[in-house]
C-alpha atoms as a PDB file:
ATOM      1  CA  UNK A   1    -106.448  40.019  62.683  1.00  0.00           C
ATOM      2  CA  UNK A   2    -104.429  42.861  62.501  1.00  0.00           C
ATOM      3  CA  UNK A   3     -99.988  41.795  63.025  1.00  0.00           C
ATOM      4  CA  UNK A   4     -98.318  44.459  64.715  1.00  0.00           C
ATOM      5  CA  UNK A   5     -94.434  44.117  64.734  1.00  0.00           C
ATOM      6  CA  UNK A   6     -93.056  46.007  68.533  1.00  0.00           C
ATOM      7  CA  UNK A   7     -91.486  44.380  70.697  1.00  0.00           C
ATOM      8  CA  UNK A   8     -93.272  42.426  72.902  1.00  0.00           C
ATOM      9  CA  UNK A   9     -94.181  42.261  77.172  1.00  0.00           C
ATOM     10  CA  UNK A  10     -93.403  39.281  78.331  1.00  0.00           C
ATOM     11  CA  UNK A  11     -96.669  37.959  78.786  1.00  0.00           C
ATOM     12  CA  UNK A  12     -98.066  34.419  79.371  1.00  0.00           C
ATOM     13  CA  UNK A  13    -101.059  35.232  77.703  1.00  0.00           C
ATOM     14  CA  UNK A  14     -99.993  34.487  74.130  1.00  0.00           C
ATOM     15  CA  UNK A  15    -100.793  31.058  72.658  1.00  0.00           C
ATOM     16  CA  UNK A  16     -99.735  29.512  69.035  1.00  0.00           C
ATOM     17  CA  UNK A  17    -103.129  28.893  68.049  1.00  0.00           C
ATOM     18  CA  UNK A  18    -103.370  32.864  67.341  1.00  0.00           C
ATOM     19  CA  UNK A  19    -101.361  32.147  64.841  1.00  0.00           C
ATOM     20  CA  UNK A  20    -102.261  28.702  63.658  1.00  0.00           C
ATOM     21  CA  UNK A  21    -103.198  30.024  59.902  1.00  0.00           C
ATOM     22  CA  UNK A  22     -99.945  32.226  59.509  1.00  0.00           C
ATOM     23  CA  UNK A  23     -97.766  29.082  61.106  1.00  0.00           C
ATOM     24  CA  UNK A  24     -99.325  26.930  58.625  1.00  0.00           C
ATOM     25  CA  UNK A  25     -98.942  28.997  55.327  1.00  0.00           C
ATOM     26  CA  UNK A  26     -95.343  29.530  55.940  1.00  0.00           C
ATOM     27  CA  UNK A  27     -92.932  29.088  53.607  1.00  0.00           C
ATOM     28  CA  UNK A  28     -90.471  26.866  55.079  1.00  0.00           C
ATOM     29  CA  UNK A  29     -88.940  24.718  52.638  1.00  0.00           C
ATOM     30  CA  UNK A  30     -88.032  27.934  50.618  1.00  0.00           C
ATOM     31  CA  UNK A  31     -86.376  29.367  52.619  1.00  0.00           C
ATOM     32  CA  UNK A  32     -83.138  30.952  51.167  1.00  0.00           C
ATOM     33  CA  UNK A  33     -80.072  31.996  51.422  1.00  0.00           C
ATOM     34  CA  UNK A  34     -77.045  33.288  48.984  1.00  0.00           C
ATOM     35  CA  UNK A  35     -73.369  32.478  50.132  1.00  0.00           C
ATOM     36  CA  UNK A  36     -70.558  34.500  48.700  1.00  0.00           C
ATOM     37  CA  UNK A  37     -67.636  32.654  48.303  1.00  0.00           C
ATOM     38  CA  UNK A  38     -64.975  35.799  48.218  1.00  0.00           C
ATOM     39  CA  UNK A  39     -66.221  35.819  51.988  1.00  0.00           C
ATOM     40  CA  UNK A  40     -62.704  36.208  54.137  1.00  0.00           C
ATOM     41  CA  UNK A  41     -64.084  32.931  55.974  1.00  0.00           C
ATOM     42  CA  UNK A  42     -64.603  30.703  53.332  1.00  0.00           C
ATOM     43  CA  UNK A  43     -61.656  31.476  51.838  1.00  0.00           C
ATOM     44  CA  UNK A  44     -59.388  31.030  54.733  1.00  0.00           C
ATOM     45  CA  UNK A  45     -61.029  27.699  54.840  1.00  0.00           C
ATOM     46  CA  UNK A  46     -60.035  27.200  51.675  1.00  0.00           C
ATOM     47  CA  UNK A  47     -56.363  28.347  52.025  1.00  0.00           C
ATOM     48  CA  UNK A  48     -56.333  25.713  54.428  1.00  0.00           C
ATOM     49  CA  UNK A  49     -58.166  22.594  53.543  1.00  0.00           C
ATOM     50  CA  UNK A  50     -57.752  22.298  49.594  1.00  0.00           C
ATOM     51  CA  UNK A  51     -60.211  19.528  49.271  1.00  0.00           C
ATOM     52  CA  UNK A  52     -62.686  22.323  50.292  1.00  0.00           C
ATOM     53  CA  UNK A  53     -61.495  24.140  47.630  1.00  0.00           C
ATOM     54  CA  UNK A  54     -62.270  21.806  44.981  1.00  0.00           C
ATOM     55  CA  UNK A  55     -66.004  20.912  46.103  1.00  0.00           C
ATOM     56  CA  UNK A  56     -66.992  24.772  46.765  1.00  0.00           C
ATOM     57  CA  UNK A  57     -65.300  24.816  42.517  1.00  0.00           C
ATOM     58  CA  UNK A  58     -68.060  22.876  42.024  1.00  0.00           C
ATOM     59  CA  UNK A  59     -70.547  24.133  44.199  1.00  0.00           C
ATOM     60  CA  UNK A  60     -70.191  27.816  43.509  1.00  0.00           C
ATOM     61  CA  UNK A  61     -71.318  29.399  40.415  1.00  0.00           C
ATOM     62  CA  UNK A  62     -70.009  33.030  39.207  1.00  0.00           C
ATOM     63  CA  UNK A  63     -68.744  33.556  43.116  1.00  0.00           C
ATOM     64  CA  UNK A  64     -72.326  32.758  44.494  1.00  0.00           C
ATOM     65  CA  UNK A  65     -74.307  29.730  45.856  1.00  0.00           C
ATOM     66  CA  UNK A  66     -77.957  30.105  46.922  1.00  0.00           C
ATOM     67  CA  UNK A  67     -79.463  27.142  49.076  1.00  0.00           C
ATOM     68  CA  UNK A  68     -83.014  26.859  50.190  1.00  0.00           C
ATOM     69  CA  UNK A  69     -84.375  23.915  53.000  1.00  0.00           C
ATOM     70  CA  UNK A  70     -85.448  22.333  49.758  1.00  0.00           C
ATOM     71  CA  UNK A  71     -82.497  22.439  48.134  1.00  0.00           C
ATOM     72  CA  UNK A  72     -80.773  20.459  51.041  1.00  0.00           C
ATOM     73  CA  UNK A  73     -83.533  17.489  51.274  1.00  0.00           C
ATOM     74  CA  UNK A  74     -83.079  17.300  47.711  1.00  0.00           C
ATOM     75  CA  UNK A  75     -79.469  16.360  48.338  1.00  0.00           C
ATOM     76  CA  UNK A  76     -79.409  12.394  48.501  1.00  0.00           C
ATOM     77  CA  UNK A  77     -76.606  11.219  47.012  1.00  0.00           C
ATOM     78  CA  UNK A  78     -73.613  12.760  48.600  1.00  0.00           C
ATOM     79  CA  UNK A  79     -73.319  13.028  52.466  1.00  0.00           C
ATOM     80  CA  UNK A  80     -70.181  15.649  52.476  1.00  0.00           C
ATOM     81  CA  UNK A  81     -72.128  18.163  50.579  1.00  0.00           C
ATOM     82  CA  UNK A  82     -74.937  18.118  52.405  1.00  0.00           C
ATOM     83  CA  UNK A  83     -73.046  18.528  55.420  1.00  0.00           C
ATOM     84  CA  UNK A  84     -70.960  21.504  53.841  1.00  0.00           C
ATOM     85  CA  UNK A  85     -74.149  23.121  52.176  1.00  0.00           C
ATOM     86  CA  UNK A  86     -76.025  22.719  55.472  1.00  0.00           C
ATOM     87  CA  UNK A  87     -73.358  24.854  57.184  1.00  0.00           C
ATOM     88  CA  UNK A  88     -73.053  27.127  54.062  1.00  0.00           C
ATOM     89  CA  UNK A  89     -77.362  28.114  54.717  1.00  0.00           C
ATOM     90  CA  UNK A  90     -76.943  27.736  58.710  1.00  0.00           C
ATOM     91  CA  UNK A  91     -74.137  30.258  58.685  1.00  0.00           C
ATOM     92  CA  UNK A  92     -74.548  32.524  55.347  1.00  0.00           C
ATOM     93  CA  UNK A  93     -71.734  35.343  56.358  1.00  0.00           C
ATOM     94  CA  UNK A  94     -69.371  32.232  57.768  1.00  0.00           C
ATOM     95  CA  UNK A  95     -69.128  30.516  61.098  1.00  0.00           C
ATOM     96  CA  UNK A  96     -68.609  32.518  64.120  1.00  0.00           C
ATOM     97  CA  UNK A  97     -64.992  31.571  64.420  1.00  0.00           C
ATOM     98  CA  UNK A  98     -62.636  29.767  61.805  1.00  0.00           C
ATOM     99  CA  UNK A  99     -61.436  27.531  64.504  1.00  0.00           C
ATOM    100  CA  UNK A 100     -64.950  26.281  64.651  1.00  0.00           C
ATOM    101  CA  UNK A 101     -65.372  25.463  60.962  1.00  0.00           C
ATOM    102  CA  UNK A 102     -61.548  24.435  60.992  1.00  0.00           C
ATOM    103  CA  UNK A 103     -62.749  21.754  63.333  1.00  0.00           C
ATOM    104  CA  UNK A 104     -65.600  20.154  61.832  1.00  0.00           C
ATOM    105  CA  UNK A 105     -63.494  20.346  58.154  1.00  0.00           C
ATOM    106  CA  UNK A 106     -60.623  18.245  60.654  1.00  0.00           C
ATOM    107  CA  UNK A 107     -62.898  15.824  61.281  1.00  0.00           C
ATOM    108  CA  UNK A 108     -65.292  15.549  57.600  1.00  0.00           C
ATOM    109  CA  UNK A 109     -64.801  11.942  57.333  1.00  0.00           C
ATOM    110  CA  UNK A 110     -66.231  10.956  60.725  1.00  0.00           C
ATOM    111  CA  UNK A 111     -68.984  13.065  60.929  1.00  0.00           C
ATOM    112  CA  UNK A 112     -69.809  11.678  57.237  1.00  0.00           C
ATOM    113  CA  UNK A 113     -69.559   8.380  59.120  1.00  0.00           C
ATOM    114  CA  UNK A 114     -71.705   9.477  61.748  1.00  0.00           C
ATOM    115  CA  UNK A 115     -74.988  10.365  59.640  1.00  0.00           C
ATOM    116  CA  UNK A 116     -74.581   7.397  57.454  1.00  0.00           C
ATOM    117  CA  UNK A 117     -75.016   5.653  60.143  1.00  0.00           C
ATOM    118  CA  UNK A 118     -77.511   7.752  61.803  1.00  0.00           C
ATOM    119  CA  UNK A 119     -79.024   7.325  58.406  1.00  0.00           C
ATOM    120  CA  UNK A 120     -79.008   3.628  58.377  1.00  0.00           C
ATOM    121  CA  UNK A 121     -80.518   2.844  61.564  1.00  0.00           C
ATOM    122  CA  UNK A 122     -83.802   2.526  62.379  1.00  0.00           C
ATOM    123  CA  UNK A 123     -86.037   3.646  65.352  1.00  0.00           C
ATOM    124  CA  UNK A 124     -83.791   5.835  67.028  1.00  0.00           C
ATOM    125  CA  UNK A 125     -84.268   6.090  70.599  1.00  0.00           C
ATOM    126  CA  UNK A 126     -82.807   8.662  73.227  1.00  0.00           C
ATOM    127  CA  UNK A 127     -80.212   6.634  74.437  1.00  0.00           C
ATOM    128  CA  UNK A 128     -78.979   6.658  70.522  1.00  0.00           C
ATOM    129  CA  UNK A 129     -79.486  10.389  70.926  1.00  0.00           C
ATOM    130  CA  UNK A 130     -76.913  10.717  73.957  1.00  0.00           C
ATOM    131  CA  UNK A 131     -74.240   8.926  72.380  1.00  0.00           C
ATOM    132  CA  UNK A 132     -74.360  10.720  69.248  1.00  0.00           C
ATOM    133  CA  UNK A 133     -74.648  14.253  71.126  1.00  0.00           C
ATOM    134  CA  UNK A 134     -71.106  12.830  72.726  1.00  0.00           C
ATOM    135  CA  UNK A 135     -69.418  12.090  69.326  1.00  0.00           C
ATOM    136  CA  UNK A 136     -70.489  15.889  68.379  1.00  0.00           C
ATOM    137  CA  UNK A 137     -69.255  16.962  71.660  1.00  0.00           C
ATOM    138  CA  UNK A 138     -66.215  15.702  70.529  1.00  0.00           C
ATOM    139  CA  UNK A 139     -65.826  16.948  67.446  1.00  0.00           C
ATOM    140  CA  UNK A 140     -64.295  21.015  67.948  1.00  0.00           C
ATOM    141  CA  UNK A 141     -66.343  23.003  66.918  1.00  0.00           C
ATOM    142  CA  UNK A 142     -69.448  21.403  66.316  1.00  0.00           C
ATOM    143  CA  UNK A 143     -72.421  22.770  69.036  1.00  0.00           C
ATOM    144  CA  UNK A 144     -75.636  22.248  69.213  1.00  0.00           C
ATOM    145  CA  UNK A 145     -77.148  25.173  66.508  1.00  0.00           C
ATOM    146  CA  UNK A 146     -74.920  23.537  64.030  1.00  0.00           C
ATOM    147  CA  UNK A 147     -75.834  19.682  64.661  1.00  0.00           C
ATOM    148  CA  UNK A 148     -79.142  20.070  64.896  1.00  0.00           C
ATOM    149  CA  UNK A 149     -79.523  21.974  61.651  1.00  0.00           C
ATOM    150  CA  UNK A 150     -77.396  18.561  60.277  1.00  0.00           C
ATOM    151  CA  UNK A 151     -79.669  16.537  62.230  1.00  0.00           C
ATOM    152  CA  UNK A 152     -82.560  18.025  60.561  1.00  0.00           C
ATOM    153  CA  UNK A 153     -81.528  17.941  57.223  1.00  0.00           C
ATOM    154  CA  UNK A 154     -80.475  14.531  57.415  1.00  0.00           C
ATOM    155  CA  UNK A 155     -84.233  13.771  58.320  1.00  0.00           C
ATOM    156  CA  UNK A 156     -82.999  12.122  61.410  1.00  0.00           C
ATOM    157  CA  UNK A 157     -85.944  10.774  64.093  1.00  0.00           C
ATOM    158  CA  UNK A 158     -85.819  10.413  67.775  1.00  0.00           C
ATOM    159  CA  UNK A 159     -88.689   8.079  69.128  1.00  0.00           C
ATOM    160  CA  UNK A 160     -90.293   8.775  65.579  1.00  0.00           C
ATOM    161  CA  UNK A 161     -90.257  12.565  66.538  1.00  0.00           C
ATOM    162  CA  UNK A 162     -88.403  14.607  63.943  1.00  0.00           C
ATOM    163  CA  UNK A 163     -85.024  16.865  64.807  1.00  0.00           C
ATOM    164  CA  UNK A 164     -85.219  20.326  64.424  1.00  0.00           C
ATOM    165  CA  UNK A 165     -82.813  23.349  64.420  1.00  0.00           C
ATOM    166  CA  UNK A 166     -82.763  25.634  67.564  1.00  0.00           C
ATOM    167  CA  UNK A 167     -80.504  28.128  67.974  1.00  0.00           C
ATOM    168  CA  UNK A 168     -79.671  31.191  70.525  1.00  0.00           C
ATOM    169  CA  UNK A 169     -83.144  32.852  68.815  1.00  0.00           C
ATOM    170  CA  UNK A 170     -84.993  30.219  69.691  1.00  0.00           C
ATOM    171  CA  UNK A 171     -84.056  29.377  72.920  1.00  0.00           C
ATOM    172  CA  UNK A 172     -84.388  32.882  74.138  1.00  0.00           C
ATOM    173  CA  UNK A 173     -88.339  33.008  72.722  1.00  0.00           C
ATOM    174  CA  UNK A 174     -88.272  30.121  75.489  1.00  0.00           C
ATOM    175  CA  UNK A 175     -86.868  31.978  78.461  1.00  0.00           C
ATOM    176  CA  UNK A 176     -89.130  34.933  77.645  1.00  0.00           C
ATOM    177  CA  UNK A 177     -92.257  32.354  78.839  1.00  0.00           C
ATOM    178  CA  UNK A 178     -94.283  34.638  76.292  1.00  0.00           C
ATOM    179  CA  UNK A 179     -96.022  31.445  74.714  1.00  0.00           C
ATOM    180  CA  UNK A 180     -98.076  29.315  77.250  1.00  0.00           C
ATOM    181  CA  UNK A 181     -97.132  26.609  74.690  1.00  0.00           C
ATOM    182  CA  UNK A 182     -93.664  26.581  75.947  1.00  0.00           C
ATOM    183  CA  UNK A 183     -94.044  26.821  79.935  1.00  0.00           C
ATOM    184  CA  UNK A 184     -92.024  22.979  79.720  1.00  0.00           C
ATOM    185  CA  UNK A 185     -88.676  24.479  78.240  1.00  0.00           C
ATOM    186  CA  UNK A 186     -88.666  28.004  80.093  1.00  0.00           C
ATOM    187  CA  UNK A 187     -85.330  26.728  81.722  1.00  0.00           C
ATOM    188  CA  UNK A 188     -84.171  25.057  78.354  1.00  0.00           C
ATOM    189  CA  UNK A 189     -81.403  27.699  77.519  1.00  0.00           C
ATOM    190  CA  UNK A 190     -79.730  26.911  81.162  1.00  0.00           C
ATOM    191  CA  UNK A 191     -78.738  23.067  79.118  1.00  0.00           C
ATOM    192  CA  UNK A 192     -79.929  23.016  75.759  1.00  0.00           C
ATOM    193  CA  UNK A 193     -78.341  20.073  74.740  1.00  0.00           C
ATOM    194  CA  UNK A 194     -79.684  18.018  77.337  1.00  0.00           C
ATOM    195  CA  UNK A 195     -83.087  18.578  76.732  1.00  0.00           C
ATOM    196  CA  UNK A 196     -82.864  18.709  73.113  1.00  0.00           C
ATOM    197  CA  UNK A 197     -85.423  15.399  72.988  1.00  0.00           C
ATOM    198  CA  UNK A 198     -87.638  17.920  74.869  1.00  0.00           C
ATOM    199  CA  UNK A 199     -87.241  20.321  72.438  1.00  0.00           C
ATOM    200  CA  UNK A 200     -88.772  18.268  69.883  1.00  0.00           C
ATOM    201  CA  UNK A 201     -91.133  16.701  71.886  1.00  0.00           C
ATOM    202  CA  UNK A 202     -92.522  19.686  72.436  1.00  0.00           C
ATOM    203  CA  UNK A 203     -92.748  21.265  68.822  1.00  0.00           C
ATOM    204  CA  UNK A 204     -94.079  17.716  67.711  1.00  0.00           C
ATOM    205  CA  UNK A 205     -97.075  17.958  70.013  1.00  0.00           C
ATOM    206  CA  UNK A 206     -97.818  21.457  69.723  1.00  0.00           C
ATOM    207  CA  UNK A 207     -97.769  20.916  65.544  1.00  0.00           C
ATOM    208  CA  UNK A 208     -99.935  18.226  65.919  1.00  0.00           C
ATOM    209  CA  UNK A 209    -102.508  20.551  67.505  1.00  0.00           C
ATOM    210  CA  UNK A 210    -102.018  23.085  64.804  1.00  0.00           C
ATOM    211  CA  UNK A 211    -102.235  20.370  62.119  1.00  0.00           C
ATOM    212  CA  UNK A 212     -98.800  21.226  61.105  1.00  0.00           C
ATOM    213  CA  UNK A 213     -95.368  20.429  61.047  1.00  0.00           C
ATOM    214  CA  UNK A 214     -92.465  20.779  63.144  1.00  0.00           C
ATOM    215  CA  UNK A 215     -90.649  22.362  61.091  1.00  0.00           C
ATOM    216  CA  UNK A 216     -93.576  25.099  60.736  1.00  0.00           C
ATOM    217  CA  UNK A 217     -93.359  25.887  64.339  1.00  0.00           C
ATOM    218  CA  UNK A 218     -89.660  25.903  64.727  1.00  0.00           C
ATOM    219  CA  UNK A 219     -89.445  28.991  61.883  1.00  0.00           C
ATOM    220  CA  UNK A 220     -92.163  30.904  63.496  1.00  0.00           C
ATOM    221  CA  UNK A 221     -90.494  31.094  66.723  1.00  0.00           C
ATOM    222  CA  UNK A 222     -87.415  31.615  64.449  1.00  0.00           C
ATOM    223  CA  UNK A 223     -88.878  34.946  62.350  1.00  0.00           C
ATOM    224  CA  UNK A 224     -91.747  36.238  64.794  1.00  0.00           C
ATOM    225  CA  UNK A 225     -91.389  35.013  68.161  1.00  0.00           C
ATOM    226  CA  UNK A 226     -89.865  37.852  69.894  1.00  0.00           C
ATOM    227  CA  UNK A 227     -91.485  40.417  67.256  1.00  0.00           C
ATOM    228  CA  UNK A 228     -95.688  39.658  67.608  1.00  0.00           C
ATOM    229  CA  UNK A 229     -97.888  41.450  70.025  1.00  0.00           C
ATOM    230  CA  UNK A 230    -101.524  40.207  70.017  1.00  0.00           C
END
C-alpha cells in the first residue's frame, strides 16, 4: 500500500480498516512534546500565580520540560501536576489566551477536587458525565479540548468506555464525512460537548473492530485524517 500525503476529496468511500495495520503500530504513548519555560505565557502565569512558579522550579530542568502520554500515566501520586503537565503537552507554545489558563490556575484546588473524586468513583455513568461537564463549564477557561485531554489522562471511564481527547482537528475530520466510520458524529462539531459520550462510543466500537485501542484511533484522526488519500 502505497500513503500518499494531498489533501483529500471529501469522499465517503474511505474506511479505517485501510489503515488498520498503520492505526495499530502507532506510537501513541510516546508521543512528545518539549515546553519552554522562557515562553511569554508561562511566565506571565508565573508573574501572577507564584505557587506556579515554584512547581514549574521543580518541574523544569535547564529552561525545558519534555512530556510524553507516558510520562503523564506514569504520574500517580500528585493530582496538581498532572493536571499542570497535562496542559503543559496539550498546549506546548501556551494556552490560546492567558485569561484561559488564568482561570483554571483560579480555580486548581477544585478541579484537583474534581478528579479525585472522579478518580474515586466507580462505574461512571452519563448522568455522572453531565454534571461534571457543568462543574468544567464553570470553571473559566476550561473547554472541552482541555478537559478531555484531563479526562483522559486521569484514565477516567464513562459506561466502562474510556475518555479521549478531541479537539478542533478532530472534530473537523468528522464534518468532512470522509470516513464511513464516522457517518454518527458528522454533526458533532455543531455541540461537541453534548455528544462527547458519543464521541467515545464511537472510537470504542470502531477500535474494537480494529483490535485496538481508543486511544490508537483518536491520534490517527489526530496526525492523518485530513492528510490520507487511498
Amino acid at each position: 500500500m502505497t500513503w500518499v500525503f494531498s489533501k483529500f476529496e471529501k469522499t465517503k468511500d474511505m474506511k479505517l480498516d485501510n489503515y488498520k495495520q498503520l492505526i495499530k503500530n502507532l506510537p501513541v504513548r510516546q508521543q512528545c512534546f518539549t515546553i519552554i519555560r522562557k515562553n511569554k505565557k508561562w511566565q506571565h502565569a508565573e508573574n501572577n500565580f507564584h505557587w506556579f512558579k515554584d512547581c514549574n522550579d521543580n518541574y523544569f530542568q535547564n529552561g525545558e520540560l519534555e512530556i510524553s502520554r507516558q510520562d503523564l500515566f506514569n504520574i500517580s501520586n500528585s493530582t496538581r501536576e498532572k493536571i499542570l503537565k497535562t496542559i503543559f503537552w496539550g498546549y506546548p507554545n501556551g494556552m490560546h489566551a492567558h485569561d484561559n489558563f488564568a482561570g483554571i490556575l483560579s480555580n486548581i484546588d477544585r478541579l484537583e477536587g474534581i478528579f479525585i473524586e472522579l478518580q474515586n468513583s466507580n462505574h461512571l455513568t452519563r448522568d455522572d458525565l453531565n454534571k461534571t461537564q457543568a462543574e468544567f463549564k464553570s470553571i473559566s477557561g476550561l473547554g472541552l479540548s482541555t478537559y478531555s485531554k484531563l479526562l483522559y489522562f486521569f484514565e477516567i471511564k464513562i459506561n466502562n468506555i474510556p475518555c479521549l481527547i478531541v479537539d478542533n482537528r478532530i472534530l473537523d475530520v468528522f464534518k468532512s464525512n470522509t470516513y464511513k466510520d464516522f457517518t454518527s458524529l458528522l454533526d458533532i462539531k455543531g455541540n461537541p460537548e453534548k455528544r462527547y459520550f458519543d464521541f467515545i462510543n464511537v472510537l470504542d466500537d470502531v477500535a474494537k473492530r480494529l483490535e485496538t485501542r481508543g486511544e490508537n484511533i483518536e491520534q490517527f484522526l489526530f496526525l492523518f485524517g485530513s492528510k490520507l488519500k487511498p
